[in-house]
Protein backbone atom coordinates (compact mmCIF):
# COMPACT_ATOMS: atom_id res chain seq x y z
CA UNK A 1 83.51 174.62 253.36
CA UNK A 2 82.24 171.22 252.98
CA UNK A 3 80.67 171.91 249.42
CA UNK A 4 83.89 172.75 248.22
CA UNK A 5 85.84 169.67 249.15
CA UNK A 6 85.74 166.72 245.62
CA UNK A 7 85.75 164.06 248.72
CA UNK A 8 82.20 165.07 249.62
CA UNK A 9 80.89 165.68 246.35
CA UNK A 10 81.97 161.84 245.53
CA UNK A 11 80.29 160.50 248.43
CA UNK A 12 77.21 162.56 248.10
CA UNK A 13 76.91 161.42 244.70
CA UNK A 14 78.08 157.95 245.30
CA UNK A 15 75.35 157.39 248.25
CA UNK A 16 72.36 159.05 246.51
CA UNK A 17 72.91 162.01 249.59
CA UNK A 18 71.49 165.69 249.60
CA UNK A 19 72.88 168.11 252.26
CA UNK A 20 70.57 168.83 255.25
CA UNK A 21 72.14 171.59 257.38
CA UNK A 22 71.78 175.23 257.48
CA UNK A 23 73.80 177.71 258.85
CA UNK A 24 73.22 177.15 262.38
CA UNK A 25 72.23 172.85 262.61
CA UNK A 26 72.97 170.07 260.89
CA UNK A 27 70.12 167.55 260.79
CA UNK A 28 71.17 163.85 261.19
CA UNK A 29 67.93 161.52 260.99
CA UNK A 30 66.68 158.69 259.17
CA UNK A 31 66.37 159.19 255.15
CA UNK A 32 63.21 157.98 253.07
CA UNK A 33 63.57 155.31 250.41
CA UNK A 34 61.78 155.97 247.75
CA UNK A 35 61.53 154.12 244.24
CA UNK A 36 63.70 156.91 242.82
CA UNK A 37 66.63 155.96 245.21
CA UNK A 38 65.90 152.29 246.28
CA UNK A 39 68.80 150.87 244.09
CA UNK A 40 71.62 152.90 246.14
CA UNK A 41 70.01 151.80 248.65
CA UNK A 42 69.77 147.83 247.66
CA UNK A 43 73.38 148.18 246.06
CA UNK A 44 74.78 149.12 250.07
CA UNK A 45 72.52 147.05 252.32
CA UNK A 46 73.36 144.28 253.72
CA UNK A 47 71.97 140.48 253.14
CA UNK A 48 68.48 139.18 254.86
CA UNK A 49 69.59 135.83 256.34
């Protein structure tokens, strides 16, 4: 399982990520950003020209 791999762990933590799926989907849409997570989210954006 996914859970169990370090890999995905890392990058969940790294990215500010939470697991969507269930059993029987995995959900792959857009993700909020809220104050809580806006500096992952500044730290891996690119540049406004």
């Amino acid at each position: 399982m996914l859970e169990a791999n370090p890999k995905f762990k890392v990058r969940f933590d790294t990215y500010g990520l939470a697991p969507s799926y269930g059993p029987k989907n995995i959900r792959s849409g857009p993700c909020f950003i809220t104050k809580d997570n806006l500096d992952k989210v500044v730290k891996y954006a690119g540049r406004y020209r």
